[in-house]
PDB file of N, CA and C in Angstrom:
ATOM      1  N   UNK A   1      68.462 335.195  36.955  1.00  0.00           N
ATOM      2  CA  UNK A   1      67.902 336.439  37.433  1.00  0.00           C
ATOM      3  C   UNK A   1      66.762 336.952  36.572  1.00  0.00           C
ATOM      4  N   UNK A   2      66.339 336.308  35.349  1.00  0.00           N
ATOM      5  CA  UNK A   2      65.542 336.792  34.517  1.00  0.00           C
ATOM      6  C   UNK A   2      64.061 336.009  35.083  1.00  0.00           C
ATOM      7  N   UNK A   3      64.437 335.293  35.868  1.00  0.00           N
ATOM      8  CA  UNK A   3      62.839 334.461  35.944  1.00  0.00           C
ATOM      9  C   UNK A   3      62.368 335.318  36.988  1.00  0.00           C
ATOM     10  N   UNK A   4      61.184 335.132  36.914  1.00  0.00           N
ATOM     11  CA  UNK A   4      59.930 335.630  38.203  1.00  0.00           C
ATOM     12  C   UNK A   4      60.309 335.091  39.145  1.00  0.00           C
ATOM     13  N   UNK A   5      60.449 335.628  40.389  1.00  0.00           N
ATOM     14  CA  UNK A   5      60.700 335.248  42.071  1.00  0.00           C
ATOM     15  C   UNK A   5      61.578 334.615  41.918  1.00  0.00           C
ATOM     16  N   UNK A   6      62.756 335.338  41.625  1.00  0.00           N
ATOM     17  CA  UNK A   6      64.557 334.752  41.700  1.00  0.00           C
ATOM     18  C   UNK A   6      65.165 335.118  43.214  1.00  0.00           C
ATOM     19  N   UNK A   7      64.990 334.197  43.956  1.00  0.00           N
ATOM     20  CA  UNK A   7      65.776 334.440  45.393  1.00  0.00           C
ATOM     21  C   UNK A   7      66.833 333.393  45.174  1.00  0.00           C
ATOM     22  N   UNK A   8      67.844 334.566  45.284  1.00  0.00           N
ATOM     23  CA  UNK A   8      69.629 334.081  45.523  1.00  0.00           C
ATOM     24  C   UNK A   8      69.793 333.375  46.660  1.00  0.00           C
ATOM     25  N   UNK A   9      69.867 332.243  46.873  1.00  0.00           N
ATOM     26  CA  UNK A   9      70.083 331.128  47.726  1.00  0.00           C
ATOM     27  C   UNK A   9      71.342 331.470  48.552  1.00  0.00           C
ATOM     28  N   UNK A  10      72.136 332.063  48.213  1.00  0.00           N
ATOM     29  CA  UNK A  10      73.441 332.583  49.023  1.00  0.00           C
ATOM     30  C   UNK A  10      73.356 333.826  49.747  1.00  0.00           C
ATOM     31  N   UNK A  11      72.445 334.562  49.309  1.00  0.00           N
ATOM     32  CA  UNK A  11      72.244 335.541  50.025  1.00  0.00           C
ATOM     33  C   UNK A  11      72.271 335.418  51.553  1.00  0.00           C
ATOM     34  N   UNK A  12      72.706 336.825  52.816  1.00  0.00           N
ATOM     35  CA  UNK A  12      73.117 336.269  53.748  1.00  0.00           C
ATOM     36  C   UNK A  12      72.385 337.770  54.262  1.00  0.00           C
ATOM     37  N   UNK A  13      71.274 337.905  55.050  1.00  0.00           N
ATOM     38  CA  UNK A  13      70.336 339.107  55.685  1.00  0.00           C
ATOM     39  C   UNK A  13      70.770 338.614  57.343  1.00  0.00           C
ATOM     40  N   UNK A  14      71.720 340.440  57.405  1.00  0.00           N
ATOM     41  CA  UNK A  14      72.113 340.560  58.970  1.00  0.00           C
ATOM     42  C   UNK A  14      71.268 341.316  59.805  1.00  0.00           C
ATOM     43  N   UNK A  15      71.002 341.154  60.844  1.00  0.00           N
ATOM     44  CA  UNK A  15      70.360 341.834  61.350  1.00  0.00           C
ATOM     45  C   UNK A  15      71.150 342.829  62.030  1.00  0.00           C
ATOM     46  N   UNK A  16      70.749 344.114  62.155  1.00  0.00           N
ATOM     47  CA  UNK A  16      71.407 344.850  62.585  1.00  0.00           C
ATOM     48  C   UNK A  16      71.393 346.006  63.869  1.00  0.00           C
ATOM     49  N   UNK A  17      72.648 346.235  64.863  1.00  0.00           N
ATOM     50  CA  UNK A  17      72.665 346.795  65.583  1.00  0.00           C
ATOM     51  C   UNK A  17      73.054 348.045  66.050  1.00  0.00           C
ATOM     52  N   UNK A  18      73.066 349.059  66.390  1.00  0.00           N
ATOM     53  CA  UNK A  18      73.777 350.553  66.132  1.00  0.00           C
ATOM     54  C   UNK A  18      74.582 350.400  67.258  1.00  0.00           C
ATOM     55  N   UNK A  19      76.116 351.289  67.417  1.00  0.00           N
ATOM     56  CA  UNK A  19      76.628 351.588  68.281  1.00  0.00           C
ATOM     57  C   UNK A  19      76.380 352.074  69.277  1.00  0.00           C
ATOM     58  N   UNK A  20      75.157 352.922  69.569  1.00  0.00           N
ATOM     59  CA  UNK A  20      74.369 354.032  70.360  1.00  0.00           C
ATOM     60  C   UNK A  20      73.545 352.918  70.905  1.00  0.00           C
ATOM     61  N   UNK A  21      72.797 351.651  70.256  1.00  0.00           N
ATOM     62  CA  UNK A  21      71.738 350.896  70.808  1.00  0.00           C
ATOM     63  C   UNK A  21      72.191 349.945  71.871  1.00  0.00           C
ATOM     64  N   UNK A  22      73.772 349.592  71.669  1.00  0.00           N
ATOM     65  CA  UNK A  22      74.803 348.604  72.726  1.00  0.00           C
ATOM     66  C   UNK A  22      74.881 349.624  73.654  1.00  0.00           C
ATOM     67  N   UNK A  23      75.178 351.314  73.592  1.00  0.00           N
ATOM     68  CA  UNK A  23      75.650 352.114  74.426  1.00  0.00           C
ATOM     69  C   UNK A  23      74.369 352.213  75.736  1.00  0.00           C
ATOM     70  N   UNK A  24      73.260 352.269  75.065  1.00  0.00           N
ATOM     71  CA  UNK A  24      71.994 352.349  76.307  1.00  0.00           C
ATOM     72  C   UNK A  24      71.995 350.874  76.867  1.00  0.00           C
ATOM     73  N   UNK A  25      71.966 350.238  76.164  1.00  0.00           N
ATOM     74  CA  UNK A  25      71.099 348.830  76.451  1.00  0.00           C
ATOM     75  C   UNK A  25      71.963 348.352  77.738  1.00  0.00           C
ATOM     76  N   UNK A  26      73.301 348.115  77.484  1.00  0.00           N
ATOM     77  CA  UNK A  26      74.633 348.155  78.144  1.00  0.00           C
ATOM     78  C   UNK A  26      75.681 349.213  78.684  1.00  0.00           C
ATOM     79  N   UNK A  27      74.786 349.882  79.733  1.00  0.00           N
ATOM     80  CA  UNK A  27      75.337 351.410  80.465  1.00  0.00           C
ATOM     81  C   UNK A  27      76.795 350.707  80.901  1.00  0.00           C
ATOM     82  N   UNK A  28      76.553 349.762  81.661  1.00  0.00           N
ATOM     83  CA  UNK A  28      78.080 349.208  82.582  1.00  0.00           C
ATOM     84  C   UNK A  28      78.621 348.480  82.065  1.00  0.00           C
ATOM     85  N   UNK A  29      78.866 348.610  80.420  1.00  0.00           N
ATOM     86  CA  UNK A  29      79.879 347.790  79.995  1.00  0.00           C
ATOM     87  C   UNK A  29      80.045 346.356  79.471  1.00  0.00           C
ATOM     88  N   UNK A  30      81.262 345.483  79.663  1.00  0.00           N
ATOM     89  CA  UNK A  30      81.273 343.955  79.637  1.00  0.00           C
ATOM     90  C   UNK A  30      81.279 343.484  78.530  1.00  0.00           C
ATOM     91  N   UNK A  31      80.859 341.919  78.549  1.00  0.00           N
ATOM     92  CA  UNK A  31      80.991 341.570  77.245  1.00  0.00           C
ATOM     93  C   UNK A  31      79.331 341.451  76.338  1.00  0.00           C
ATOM     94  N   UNK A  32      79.490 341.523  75.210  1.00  0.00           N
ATOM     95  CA  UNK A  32      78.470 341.852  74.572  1.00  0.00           C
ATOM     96  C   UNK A  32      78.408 340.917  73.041  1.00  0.00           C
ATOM     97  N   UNK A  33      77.484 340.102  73.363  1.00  0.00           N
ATOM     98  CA  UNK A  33      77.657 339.245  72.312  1.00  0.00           C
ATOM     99  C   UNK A  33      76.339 338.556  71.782  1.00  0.00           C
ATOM    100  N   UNK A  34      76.052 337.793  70.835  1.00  0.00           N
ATOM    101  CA  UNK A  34      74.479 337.600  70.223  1.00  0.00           C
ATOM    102  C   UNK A  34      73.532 337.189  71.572  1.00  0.00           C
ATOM    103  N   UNK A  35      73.824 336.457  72.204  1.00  0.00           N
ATOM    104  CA  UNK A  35      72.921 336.038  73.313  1.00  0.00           C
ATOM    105  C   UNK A  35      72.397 336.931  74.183  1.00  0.00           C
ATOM    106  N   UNK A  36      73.394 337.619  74.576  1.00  0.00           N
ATOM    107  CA  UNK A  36      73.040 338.804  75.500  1.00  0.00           C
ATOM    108  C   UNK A  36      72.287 340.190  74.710  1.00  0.00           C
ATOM    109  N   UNK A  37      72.589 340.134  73.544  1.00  0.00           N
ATOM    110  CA  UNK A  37      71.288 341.101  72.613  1.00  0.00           C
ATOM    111  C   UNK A  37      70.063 340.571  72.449  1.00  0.00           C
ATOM    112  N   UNK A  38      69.903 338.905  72.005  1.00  0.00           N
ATOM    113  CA  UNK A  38      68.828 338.441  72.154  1.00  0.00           C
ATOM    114  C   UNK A  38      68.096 338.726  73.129  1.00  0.00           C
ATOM    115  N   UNK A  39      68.347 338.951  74.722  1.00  0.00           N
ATOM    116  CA  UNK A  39      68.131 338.803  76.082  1.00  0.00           C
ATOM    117  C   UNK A  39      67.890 340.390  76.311  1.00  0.00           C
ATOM    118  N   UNK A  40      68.670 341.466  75.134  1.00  0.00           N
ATOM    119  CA  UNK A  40      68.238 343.003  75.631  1.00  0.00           C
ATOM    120  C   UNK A  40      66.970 343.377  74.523  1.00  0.00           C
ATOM    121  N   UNK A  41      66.578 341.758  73.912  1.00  0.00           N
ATOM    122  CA  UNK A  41      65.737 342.280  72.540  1.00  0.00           C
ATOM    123  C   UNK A  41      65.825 343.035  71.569  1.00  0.00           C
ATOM    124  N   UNK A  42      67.350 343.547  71.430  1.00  0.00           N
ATOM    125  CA  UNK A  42      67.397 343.681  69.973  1.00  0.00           C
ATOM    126  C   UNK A  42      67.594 343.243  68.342  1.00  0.00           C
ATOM    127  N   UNK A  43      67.945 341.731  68.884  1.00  0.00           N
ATOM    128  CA  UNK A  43      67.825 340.754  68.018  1.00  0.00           C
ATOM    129  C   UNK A  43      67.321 339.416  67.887  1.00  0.00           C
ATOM    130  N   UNK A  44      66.776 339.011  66.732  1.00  0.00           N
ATOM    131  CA  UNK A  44      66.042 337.143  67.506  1.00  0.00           C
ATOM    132  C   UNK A  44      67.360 336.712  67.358  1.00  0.00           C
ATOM    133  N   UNK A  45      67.323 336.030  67.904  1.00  0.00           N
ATOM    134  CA  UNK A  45      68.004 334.445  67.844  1.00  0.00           C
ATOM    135  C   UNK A  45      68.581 333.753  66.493  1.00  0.00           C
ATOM    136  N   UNK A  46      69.810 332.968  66.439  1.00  0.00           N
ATOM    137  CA  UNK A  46      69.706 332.423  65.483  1.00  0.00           C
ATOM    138  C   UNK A  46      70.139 332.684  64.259  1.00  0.00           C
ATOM    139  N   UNK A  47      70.371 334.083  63.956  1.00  0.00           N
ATOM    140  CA  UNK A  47      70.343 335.152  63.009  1.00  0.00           C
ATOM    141  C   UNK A  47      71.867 335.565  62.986  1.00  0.00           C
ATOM    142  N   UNK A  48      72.613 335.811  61.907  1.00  0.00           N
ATOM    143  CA  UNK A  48      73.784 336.762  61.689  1.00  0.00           C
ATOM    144  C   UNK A  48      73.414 338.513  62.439  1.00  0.00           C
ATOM    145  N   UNK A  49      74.358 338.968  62.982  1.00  0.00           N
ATOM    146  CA  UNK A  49      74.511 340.488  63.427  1.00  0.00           C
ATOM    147  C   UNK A  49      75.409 340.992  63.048  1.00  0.00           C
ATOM    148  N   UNK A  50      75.359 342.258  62.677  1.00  0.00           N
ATOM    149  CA  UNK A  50      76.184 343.518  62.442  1.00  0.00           C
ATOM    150  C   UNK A  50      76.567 344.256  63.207  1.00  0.00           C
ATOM    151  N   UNK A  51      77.444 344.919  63.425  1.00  0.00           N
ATOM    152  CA  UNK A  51      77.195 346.032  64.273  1.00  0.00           C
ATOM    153  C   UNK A  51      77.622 347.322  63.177  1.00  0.00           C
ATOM    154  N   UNK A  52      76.589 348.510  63.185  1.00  0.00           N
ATOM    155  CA  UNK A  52      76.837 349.744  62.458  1.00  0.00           C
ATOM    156  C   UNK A  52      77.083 350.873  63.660  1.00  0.00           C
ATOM    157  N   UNK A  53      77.612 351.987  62.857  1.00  0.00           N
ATOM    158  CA  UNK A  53      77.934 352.277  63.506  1.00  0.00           C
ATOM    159  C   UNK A  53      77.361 354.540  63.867  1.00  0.00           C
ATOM    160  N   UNK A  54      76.354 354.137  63.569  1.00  0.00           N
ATOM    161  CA  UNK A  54      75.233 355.082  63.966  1.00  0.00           C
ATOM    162  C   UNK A  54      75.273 355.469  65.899  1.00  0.00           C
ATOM    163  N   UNK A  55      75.849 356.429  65.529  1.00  0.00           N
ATOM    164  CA  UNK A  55      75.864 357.110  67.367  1.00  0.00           C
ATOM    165  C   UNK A  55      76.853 357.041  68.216  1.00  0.00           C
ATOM    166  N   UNK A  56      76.923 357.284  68.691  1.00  0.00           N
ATOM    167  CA  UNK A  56      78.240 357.452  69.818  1.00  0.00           C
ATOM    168  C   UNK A  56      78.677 356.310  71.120  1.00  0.00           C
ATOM    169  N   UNK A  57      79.622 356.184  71.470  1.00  0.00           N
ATOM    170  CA  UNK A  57      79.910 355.106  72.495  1.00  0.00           C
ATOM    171  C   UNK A  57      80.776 355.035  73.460  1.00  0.00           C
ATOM    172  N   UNK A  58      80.149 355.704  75.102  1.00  0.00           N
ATOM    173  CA  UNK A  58      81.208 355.781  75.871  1.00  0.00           C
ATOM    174  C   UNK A  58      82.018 355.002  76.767  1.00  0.00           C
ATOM    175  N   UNK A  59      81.411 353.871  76.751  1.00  0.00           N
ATOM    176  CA  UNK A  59      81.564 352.845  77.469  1.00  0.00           C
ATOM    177  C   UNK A  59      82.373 351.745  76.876  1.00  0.00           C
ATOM    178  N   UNK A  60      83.359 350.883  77.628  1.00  0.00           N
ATOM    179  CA  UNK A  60      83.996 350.043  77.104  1.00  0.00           C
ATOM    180  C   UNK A  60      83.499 348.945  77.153  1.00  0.00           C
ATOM    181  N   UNK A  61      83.181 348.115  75.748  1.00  0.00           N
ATOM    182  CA  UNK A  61      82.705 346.513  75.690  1.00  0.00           C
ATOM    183  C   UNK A  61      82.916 346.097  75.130  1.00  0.00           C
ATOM    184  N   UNK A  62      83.249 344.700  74.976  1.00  0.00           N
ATOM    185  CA  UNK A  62      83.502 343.738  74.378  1.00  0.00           C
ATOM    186  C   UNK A  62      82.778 343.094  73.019  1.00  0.00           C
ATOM    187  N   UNK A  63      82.632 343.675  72.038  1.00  0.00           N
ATOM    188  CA  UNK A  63      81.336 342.626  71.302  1.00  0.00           C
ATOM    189  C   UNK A  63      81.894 341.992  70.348  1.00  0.00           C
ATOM    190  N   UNK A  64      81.438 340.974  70.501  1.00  0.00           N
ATOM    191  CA  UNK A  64      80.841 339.331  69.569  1.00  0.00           C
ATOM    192  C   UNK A  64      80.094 339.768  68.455  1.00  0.00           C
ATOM    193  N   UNK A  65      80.405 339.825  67.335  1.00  0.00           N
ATOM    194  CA  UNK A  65      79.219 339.709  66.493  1.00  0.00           C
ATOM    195  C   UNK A  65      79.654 339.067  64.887  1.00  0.00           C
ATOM    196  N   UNK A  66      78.954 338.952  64.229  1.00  0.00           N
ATOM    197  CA  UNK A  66      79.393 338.755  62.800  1.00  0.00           C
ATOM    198  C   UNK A  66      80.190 339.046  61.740  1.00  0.00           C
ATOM    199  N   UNK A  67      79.347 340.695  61.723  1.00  0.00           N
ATOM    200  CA  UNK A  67      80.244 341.589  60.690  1.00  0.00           C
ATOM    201  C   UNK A  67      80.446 343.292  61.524  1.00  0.00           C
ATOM    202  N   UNK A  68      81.507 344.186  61.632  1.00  0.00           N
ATOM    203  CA  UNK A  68      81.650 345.082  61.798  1.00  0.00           C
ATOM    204  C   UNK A  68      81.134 345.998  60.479  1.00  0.00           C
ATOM    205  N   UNK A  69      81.090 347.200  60.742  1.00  0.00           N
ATOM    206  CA  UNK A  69      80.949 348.382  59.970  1.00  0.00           C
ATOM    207  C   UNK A  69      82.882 349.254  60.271  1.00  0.00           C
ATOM    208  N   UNK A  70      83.718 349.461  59.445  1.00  0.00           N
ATOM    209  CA  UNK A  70      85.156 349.510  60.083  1.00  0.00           C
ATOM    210  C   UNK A  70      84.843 350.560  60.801  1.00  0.00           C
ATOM    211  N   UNK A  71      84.239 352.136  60.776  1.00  0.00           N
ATOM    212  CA  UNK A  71      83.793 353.101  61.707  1.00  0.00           C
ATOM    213  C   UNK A  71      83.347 352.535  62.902  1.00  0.00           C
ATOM    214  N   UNK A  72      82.473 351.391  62.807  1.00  0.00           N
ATOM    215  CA  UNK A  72      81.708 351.140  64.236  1.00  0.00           C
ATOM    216  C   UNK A  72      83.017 350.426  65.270  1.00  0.00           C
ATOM    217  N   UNK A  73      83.756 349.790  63.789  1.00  0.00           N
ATOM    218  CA  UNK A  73      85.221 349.041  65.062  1.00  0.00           C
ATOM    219  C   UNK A  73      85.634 350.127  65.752  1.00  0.00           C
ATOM    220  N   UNK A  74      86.087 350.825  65.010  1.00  0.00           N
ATOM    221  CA  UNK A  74      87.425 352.300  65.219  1.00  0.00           C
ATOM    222  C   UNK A  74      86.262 353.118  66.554  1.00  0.00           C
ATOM    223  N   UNK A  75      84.800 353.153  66.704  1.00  0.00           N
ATOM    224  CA  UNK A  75      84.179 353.899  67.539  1.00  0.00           C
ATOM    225  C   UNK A  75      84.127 352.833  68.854  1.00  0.00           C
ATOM    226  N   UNK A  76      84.146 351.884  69.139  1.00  0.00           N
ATOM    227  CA  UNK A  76      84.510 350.582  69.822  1.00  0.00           C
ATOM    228  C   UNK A  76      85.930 350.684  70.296  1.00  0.00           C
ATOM    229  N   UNK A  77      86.531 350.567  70.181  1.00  0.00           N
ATOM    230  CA  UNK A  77      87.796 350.511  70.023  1.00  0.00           C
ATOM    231  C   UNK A  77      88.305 351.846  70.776  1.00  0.00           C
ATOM    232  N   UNK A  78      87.934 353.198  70.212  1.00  0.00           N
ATOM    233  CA  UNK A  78      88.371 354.194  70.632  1.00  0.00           C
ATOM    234  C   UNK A  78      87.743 354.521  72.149  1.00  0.00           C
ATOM    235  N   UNK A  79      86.830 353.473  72.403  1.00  0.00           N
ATOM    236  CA  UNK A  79      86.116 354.104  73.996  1.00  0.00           C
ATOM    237  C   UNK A  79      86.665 353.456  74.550  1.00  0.00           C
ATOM    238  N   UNK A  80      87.642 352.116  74.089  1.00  0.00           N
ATOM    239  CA  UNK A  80      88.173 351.088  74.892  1.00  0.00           C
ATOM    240  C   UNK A  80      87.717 349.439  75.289  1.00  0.00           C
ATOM    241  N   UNK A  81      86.996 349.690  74.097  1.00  0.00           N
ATOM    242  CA  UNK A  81      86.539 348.080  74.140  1.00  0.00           C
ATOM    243  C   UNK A  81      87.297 347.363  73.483  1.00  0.00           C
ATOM    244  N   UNK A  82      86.799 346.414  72.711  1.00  0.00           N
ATOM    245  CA  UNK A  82      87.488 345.444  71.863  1.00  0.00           C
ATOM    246  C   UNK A  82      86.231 344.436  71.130  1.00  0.00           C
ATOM    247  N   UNK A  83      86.726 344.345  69.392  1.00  0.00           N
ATOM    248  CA  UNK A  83      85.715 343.578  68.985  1.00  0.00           C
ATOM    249  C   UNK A  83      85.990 342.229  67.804  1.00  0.00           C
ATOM    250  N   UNK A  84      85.285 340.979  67.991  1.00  0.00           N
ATOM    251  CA  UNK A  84      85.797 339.843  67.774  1.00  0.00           C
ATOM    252  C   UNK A  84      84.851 339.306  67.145  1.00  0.00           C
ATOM    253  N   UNK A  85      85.361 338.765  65.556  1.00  0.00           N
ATOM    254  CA  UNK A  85      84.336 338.085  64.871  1.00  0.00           C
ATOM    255  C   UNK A  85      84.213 337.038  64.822  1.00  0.00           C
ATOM    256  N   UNK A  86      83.027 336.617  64.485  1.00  0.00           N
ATOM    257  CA  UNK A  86      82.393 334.982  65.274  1.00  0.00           C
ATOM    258  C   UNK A  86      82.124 334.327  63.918  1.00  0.00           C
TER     259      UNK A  86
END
């Protein structure tokens, strides 16, 4: 870590999604998983996802993703979805 331009090779950059951004993108629900964000453009391809959990969520869905935020599960969860790590 002492040398000039030390990039940690393990390091792991998620890209990330808000609870509120699944809630518009996906009004009617379903399942919700990296492909189908790729396809609503909120994420490239290819890439680890998060889901945080910034905003509200009334709708019940399913999401696929990497890593939860435990608030964003419990806000998921409480509208009646369900969420599953990949």
């Amino acid at each position: 870590p002492k040398l000039r331009d030390f990039k940690n090779p393990f390091k792991v950059t998620y890209q990330v999604v808000n609870v509120d951004q699944i809630a518009t993108h996906f009004p009617q629900g379903g399942e919700v998983n990296a492909a189908t964000l790729v396809e609503a453009g909120l994420v490239r391809k290819n890439q680890p996802v998060k889901v945080l959990s910034s905003g509200e969520i009334s709708v019940a869905v399913n999401v696929t993703a990497d890593k939860f935020s435990a608030s964003a599960e419990q806000k998921i969860v409480a509208a009646g979805g369900s969420t599953t790590t990949r």
